[in-house]
Protein backbone atom coordinates (compact mmCIF):
# COMPACT_ATOMS: atom_id res chain seq x y z
CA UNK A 1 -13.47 23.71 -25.94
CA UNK A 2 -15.50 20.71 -24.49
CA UNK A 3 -13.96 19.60 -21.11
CA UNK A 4 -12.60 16.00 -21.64
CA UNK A 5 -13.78 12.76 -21.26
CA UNK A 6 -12.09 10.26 -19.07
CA UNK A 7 -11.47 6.08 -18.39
CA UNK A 8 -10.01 4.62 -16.11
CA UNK A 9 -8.74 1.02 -16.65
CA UNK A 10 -8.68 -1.43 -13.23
CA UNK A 11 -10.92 -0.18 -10.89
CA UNK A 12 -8.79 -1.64 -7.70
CA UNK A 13 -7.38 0.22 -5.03
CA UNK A 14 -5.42 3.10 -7.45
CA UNK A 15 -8.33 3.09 -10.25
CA UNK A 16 -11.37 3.08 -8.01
CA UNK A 17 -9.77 5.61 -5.95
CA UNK A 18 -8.47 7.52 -9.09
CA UNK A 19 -12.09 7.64 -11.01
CA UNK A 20 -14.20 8.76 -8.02
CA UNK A 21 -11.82 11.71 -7.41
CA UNK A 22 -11.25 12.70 -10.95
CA UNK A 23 -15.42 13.01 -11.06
CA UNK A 24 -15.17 14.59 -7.57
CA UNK A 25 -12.80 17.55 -9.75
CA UNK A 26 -15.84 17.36 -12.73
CA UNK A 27 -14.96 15.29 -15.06
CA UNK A 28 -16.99 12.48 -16.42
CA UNK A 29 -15.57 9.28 -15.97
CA UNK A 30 -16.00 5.86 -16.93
CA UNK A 31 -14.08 3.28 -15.02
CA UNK A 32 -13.36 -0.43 -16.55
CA UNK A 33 -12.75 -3.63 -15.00
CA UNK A 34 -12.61 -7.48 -16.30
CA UNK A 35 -14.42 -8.37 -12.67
CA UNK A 36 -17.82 -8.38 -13.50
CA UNK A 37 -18.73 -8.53 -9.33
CA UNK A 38 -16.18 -5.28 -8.66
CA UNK A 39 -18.15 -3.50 -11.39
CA UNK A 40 -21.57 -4.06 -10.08
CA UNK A 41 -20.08 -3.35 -6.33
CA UNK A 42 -18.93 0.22 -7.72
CA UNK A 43 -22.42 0.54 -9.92
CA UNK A 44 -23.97 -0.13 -6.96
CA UNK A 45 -22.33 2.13 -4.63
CA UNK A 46 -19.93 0.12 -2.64
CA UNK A 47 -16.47 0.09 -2.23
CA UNK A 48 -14.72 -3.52 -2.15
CA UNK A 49 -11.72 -2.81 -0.06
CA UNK A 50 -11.69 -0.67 3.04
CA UNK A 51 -10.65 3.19 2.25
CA UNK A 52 -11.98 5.69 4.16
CA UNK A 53 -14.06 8.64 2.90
CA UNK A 54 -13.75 7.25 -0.81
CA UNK A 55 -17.16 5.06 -0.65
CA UNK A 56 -18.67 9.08 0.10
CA UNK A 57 -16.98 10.16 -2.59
CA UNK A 58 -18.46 7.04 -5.19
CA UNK A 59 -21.96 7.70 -4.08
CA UNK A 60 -21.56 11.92 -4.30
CA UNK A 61 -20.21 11.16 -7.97
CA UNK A 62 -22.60 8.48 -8.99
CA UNK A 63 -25.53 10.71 -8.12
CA UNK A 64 -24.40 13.37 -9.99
CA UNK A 65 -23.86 11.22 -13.08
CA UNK A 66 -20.42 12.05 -13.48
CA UNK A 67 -19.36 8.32 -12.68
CA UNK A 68 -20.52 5.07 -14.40
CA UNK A 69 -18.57 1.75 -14.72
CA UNK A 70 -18.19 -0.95 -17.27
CA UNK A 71 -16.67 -4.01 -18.38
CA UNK A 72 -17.04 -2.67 -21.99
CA UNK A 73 -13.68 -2.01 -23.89
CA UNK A 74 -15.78 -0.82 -26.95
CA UNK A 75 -17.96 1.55 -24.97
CA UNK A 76 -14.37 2.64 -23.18
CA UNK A 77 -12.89 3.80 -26.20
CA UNK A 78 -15.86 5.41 -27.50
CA UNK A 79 -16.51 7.26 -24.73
CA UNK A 80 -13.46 8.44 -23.35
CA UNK A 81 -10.39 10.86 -24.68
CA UNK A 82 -8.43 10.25 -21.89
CA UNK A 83 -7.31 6.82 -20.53
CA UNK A 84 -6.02 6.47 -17.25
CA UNK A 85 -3.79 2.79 -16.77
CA UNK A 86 -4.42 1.42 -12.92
CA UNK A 87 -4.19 -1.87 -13.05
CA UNK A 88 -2.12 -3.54 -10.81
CA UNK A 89 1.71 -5.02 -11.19
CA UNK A 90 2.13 -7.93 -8.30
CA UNK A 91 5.27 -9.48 -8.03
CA UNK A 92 5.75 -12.50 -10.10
CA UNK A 93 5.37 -15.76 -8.74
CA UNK A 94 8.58 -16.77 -10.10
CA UNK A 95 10.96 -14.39 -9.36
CA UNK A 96 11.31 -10.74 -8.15
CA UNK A 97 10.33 -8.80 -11.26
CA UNK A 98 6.96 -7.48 -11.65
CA UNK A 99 4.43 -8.87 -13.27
CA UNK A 100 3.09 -6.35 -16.49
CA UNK A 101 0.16 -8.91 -17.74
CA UNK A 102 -2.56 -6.80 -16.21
CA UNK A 103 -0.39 -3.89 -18.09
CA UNK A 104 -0.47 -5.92 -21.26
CA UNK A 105 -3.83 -7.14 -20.64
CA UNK A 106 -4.97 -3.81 -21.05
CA UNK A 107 -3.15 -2.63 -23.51
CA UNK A 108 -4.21 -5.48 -25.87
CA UNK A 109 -7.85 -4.94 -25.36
CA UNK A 110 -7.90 -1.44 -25.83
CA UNK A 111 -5.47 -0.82 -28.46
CA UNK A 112 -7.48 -2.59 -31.63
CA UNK A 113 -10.52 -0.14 -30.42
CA UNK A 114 -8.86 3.14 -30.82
CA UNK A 115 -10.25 4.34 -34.13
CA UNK A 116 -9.56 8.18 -33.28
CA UNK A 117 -6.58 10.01 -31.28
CA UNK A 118 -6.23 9.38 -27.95
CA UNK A 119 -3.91 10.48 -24.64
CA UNK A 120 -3.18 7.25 -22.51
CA UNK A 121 -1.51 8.13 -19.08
CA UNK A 122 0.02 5.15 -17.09
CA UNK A 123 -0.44 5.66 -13.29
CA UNK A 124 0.30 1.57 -12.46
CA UNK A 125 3.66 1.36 -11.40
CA UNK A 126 6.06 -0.31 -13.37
CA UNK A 127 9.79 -1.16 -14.13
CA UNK A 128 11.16 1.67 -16.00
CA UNK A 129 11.43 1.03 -19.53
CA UNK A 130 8.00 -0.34 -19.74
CA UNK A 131 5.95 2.91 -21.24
CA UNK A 132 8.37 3.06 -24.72
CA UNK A 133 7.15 -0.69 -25.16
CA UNK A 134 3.46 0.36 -24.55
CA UNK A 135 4.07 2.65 -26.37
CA UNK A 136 5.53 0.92 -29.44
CA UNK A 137 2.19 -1.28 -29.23
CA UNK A 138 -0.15 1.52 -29.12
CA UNK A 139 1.05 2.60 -32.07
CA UNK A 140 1.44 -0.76 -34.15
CA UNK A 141 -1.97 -2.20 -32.93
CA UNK A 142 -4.49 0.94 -32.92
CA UNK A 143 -6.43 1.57 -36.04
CA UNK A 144 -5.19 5.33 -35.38
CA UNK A 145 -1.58 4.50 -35.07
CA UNK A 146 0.79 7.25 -33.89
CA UNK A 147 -2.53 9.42 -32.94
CA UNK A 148 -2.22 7.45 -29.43
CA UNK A 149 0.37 9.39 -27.34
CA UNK A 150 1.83 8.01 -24.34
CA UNK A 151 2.63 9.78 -20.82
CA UNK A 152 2.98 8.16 -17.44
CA UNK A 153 2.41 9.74 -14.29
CA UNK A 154 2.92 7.99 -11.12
CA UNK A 155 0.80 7.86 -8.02
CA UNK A 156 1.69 8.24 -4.74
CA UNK A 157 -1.28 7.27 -2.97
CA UNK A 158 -1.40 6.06 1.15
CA UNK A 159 -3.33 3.68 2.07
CA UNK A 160 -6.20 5.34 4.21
CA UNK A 161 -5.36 8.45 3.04
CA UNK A 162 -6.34 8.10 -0.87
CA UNK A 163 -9.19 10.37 -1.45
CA UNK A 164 -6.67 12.92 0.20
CA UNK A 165 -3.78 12.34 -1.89
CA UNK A 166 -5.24 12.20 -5.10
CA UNK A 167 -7.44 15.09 -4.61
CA UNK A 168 -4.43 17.27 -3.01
CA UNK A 169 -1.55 15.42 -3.40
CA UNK A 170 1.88 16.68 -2.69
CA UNK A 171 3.42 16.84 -6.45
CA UNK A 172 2.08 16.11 -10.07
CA UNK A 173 4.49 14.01 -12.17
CA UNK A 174 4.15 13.72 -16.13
CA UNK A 175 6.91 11.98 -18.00
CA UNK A 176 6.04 12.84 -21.49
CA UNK A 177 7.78 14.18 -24.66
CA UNK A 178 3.86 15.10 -26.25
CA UNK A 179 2.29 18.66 -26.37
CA UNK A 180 -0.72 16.99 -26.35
CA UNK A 181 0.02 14.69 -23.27
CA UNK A 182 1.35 17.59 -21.17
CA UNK A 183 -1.67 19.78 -22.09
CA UNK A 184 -3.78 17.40 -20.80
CA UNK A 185 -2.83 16.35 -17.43
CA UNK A 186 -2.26 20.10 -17.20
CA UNK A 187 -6.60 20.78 -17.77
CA UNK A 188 -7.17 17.66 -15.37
CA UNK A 189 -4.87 19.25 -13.04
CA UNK A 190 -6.03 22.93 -13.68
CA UNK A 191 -7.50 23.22 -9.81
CA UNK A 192 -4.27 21.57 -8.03
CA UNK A 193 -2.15 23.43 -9.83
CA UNK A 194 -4.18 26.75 -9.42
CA UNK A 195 -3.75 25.69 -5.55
CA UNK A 196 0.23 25.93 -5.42
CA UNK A 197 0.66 22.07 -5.96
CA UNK A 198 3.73 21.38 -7.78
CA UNK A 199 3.36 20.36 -11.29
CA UNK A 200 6.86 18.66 -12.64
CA UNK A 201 7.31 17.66 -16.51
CA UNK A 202 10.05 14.98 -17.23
CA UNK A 203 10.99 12.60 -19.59
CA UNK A 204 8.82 9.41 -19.33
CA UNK A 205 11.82 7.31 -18.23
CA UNK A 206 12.71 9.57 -15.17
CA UNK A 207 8.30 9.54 -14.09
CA UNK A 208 8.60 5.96 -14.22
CA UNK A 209 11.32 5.80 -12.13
CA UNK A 210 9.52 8.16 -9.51
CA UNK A 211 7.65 6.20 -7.04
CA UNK A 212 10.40 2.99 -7.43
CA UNK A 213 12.71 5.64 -5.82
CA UNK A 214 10.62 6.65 -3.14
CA UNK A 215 9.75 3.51 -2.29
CA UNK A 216 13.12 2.52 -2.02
CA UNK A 217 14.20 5.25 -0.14
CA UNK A 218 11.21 5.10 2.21
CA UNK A 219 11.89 1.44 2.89
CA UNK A 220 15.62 1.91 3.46
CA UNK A 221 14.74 4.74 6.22
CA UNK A 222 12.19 2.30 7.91
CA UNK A 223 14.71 -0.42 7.56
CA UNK A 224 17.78 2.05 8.67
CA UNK A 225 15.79 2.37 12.18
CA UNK A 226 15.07 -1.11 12.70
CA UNK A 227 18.49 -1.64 11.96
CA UNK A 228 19.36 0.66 14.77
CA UNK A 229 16.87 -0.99 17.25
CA UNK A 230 18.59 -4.33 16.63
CA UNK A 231 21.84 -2.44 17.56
CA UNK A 232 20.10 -1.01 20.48
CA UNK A 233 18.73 -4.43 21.89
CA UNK A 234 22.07 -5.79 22.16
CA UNK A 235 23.57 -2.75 23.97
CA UNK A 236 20.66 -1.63 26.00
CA UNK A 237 19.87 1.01 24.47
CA UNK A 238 16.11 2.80 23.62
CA UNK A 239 15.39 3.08 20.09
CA UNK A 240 12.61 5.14 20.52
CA UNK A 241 14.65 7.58 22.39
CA UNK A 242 16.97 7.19 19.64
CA UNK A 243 14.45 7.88 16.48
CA UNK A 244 13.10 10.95 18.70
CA UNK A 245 17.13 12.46 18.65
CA UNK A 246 17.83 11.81 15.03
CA UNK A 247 14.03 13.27 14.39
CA UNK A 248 15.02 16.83 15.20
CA UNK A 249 18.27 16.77 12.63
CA UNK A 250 15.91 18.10 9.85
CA UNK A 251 17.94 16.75 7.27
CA UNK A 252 16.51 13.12 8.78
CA UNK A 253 13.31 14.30 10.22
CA UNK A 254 10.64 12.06 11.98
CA UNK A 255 8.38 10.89 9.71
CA UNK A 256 8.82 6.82 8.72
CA UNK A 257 11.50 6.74 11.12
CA UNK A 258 9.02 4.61 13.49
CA UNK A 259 11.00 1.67 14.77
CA UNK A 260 9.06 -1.41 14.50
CA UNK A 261 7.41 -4.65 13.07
CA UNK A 262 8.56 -3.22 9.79
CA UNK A 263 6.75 -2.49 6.24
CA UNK A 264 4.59 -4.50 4.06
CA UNK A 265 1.72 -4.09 2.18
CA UNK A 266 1.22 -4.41 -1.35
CA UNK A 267 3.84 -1.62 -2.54
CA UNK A 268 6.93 -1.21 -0.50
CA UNK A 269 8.24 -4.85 -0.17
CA UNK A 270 7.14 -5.47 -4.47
CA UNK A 271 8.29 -2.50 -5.53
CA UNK A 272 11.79 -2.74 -4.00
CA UNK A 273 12.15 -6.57 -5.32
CA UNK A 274 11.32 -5.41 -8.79
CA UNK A 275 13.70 -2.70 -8.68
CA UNK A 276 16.28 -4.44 -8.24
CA UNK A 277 15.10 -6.88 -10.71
CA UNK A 278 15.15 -4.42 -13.18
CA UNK A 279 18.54 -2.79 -12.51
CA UNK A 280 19.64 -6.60 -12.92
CA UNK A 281 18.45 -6.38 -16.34
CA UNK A 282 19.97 -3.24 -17.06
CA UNK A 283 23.07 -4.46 -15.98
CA UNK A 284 23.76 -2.07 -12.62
CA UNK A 285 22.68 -4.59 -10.13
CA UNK A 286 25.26 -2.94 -7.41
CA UNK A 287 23.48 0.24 -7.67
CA UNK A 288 21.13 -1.51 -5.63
CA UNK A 289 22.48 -4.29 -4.02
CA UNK A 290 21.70 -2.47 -0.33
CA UNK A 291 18.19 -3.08 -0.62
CA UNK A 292 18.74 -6.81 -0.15
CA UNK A 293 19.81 -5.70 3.19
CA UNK A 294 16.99 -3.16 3.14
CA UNK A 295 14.66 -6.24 2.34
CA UNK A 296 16.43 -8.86 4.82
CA UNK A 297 16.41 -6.12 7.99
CA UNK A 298 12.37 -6.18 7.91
CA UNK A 299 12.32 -9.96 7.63
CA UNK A 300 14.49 -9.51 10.52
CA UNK A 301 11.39 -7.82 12.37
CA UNK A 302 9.23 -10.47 12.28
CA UNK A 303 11.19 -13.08 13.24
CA UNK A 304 12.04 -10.86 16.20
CA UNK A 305 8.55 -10.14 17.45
CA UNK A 306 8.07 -14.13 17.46
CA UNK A 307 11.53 -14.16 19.69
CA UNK A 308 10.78 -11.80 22.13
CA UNK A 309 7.02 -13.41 22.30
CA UNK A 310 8.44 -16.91 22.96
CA UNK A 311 10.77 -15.83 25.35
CA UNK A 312 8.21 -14.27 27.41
CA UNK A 313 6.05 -17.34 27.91
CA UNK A 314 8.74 -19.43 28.99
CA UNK A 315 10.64 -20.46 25.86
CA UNK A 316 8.31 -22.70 23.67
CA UNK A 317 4.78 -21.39 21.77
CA UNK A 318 3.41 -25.59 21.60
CA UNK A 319 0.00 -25.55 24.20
CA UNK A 320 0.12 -21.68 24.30
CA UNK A 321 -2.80 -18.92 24.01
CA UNK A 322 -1.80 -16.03 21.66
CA UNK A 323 -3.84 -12.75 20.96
CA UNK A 324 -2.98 -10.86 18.21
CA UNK A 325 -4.20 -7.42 17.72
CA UNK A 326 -3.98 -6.55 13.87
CA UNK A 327 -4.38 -8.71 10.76
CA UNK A 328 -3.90 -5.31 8.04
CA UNK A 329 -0.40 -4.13 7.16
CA UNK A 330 -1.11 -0.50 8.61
CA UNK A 331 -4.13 0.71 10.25
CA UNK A 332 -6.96 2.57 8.67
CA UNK A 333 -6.54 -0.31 5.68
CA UNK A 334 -7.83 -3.68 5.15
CA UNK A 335 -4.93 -4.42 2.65
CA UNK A 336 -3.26 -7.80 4.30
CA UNK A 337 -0.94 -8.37 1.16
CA UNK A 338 2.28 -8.96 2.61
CA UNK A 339 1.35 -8.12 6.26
CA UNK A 340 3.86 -8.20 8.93
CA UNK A 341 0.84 -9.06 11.46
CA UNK A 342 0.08 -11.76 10.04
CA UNK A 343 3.12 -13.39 8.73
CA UNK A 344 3.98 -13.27 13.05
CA UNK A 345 1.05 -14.70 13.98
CA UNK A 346 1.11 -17.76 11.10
CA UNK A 347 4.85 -18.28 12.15
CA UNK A 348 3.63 -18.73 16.23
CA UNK A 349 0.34 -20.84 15.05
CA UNK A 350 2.81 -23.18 13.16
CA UNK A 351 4.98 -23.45 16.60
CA UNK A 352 1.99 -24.78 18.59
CA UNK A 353 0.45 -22.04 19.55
CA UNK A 354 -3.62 -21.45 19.55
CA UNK A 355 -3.47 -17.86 17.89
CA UNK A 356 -6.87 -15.31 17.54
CA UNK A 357 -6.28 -12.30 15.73
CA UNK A 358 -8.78 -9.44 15.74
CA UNK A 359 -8.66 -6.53 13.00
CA UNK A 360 -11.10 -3.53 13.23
CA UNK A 361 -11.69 -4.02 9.22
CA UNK A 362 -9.37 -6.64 7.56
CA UNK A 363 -11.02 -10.05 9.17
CA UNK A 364 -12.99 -11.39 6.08
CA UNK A 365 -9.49 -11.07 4.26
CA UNK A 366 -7.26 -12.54 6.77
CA UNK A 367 -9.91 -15.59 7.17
CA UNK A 368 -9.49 -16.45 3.14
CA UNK A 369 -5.38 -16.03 3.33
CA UNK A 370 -5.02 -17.50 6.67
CA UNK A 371 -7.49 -19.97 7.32
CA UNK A 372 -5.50 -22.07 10.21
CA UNK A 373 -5.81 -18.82 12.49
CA UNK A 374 -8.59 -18.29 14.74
CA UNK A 375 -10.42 -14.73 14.83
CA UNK A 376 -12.17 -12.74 17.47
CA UNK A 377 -15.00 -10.18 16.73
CA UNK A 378 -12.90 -7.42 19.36
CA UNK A 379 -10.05 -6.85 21.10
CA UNK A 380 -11.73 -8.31 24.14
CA UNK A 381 -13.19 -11.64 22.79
CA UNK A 382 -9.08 -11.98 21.00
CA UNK A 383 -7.44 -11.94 24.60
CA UNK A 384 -9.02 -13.71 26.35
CA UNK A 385 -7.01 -16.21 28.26
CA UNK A 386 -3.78 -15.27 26.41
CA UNK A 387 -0.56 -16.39 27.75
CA UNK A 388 1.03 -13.07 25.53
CA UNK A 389 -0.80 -10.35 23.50
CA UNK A 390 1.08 -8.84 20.49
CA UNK A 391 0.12 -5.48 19.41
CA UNK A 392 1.10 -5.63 15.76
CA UNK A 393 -0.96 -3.20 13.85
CA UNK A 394 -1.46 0.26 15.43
CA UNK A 395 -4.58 1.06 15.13
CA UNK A 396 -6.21 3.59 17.65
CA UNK A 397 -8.59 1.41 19.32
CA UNK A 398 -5.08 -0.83 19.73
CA UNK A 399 -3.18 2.07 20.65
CA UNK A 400 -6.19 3.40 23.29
CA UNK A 401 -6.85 0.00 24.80
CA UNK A 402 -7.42 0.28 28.88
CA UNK A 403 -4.50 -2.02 30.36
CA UNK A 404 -6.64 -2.83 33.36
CA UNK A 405 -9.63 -3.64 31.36
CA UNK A 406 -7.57 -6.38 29.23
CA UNK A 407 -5.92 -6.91 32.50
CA UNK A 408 -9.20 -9.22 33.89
CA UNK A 409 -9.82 -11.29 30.91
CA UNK A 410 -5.72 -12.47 29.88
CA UNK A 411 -4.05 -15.67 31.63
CA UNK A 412 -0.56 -13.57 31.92
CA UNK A 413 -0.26 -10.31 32.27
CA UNK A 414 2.87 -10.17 28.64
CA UNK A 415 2.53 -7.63 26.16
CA UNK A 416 4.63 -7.37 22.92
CA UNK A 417 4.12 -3.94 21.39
CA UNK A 418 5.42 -4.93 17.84
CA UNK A 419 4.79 -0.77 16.54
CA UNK A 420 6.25 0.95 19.89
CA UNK A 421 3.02 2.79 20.37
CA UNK A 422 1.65 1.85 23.37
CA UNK A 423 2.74 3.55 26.58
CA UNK A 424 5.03 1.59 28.06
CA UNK A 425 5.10 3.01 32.07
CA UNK A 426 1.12 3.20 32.08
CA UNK A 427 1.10 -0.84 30.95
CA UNK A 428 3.88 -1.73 33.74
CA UNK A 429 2.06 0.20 36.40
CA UNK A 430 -0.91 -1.99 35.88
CA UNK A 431 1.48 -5.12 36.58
CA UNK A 432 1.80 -5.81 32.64
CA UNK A 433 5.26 -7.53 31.39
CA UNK A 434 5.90 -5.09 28.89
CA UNK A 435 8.29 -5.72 25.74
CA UNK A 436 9.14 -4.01 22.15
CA UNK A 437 11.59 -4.13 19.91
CA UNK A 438 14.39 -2.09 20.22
CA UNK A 439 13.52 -0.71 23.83
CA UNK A 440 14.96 -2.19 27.29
């Protein structure tokens, strides 16, 4: 039987990401986009956005020949048996709910072009719900009607670890009541699954549901222990201390139990919001009525980090010098959507303050969102003369930074370490006013 052929529809962060790894496994893929500049980038070997390893990967596969792109819906559906949905679902602008027009977009200009059966698999992530409607349109708009069948599988990609996770990811989900469907995520999968990599079948309702719920519940952890450091600032108590003791219960365990600056990014804080939209709409809005609080807690953060800042240059931000390491929501990234970093260092610019952010990769972003911020080309140059550095994005060169070096080129020696992952005795033996949240 001929191996099959594969699209993959928004080449973004999940479909760029998604079609160079499904050629790395040996398929032939043809990825689609509407932006004419992201599909020459990708043609040409370059990776728009900042991912490590996956620009490697691009190259590897477009040598080979396994990997072309397109902005061609008619050479899409003539080529491929297998379509792969990644576009993306942003929060609307009016309300919580995400937005499926890329979804419909999609869906729209592929359906009238599918003259012969087809699988479509849904990867973006959406409220669930959604695939019986895409469904329903598949089969009322393609020429082949009902010979369209529907799964969804969700993705569960890091940022900065993508290649990784798509090429050995940690579980397989297919929602699905098709044969057909099953059997072929099951030959794309064939190596992962031949590796010991869980492979779970469920109704498509329950896949889409998958990565809304562990979102959710990997917001409400980080949110649970910034909770805790706010109860541990007023009592004088160390959070970090704290985390490490409720780390070794392993029905809590360690991991995104980092007290903080809090989440962002362009999945966490959209996906929560448009869950509870949608359980709104399906009437059990209490269900998830503690995500509000989930929500409100890492606003919380921010508005913190800005306290503690201000209070450690004598009250008031207005004639100040403010460094900012970090403009990306999470190192090893240069996604800014919704970044904590930034958001802090907007809110002290607007209070007076002369702010310079530096970001090992997420600059040329930050400059187009934030344009009233100044930027530094290093850590150094984004320092100098501070009144108060904030360490808000933890990257290593952040994380490794020599306090005595900075030491010469600052006005005041004040350091707010918004991730807790600096070293707090080695930056107070070098005479450094050291703060974070949650810690004496």
């Amino acid at each position: 039987m001929a191996q099959a052929r594969i699209s993959v529809i928004g080449t973004g962060y999940l479909g760029a990401t998604h079609a160079a790894c499904m050629a790395e496994l040996g398929f032939d893929v043809l990825g689609l986009d509407v932006d004419r500049v992201k599909i020459d980038s990708l043609s040409a070997g370059r990776v728009p956005f900042y991912e490590p390893g996956l620009e490697e990967v691009l190259n590897r596969n477009l040598a080979a020949g396994r990997l072309r792109f397109t902005c061609d819906y008619d050479e899409v559906a003539e080529f491929a048996d297998i379509h792969f949905l990644c576009v993306g679902t942003p929060q609307r602008s009016d309300s919580n709910a995400a937005d499926l027009s890329f979804v419909d977009g999609a869906v729209e200009s592929l359906a009238p072009r599918l003259t012969r059966p087809a699988v479509v698999i849904g990867k973006s992530t959406v409220p669930v719900g959604t695939a019986a409607r895409v469904a329903r349109r598949f089969h009322t708009v393609a020429p082949v009607g009902t010979g369209v069948e529907l799964g969804w599988s969700p993705e569960f990609l890091r940022e900065g670890f993508g290649v990784e996770d798509t090429l050995r990811p940690n579980r397989i989900v297919i929602g699905t009541e098709s044969a057909r469907v099953e059997a072929a995520m099951r030959e794309i999968s064939a190596s992962q699954i031949e590796q010991g990599i869980p492979f779970l079948v469920t109704d498509i309702q329950t896949a889409e549901l998958v990565k809304v719920s562990a979102n959710a519940f990997l917001a409400t952890k980080i949110s649970f222990i910034n909770a805790m450091a706010e109860v541990s600032e007023a009592a004088g108590a160390d959070v970090k201390r704290l985390a490490e003791a409720l780390s070794y219960d392993d029905r809590i365990g360690g991991k995104f139990l980092g007290p903080g600056l809090g989440f962002g990014g362009g999945c966490l804080p959209k996906d929560i919001r448009a869950f509870m939209a949608r359980a709104d709409e399906l009437g059990v809005e209490p269900a998830l009525s503690f995500l509000r609080e989930v929500d409100a807690i890492n606003q919380r953060r921010r508005a913190r980090t800005v306290d503690i800042a201000r209070g450690l240059i004598g009250g008031g931000f207005d004639g100040r010098t403010v460094g900012v390491l970090g403009a990306a929501f999470k190192p090893n990234s240069d996604d800014i959507r919704d970044s904590p970093a930034l958001d802090v260092a907007s809110t002290i610019a607007a209070q007076g303050a002369t702010v310079t952010v530096y970001d090992p990769e997420a600059l040329e972003r930050a400059k187009e969102e934030h344009p009233e911020l100044n930027y530094a080309h290093s850590m150094l140059e984004a320092v100098r003369d501070a009144d108060v550095v904030l360490m808000l994005t933890e990257w290593a060169e952040f994380r490794d930074a020599d306090p005595a070096e900075l030491a010469k080129l600052v006005a005041r020696r004040n350091i707010v370490d918004g991730r807790n992952a600096l070293d707090a005795a080695t930056w107070r033996a070098h005479d450094w006013t050291y703060r974070a949240l949650g810690r004496p």
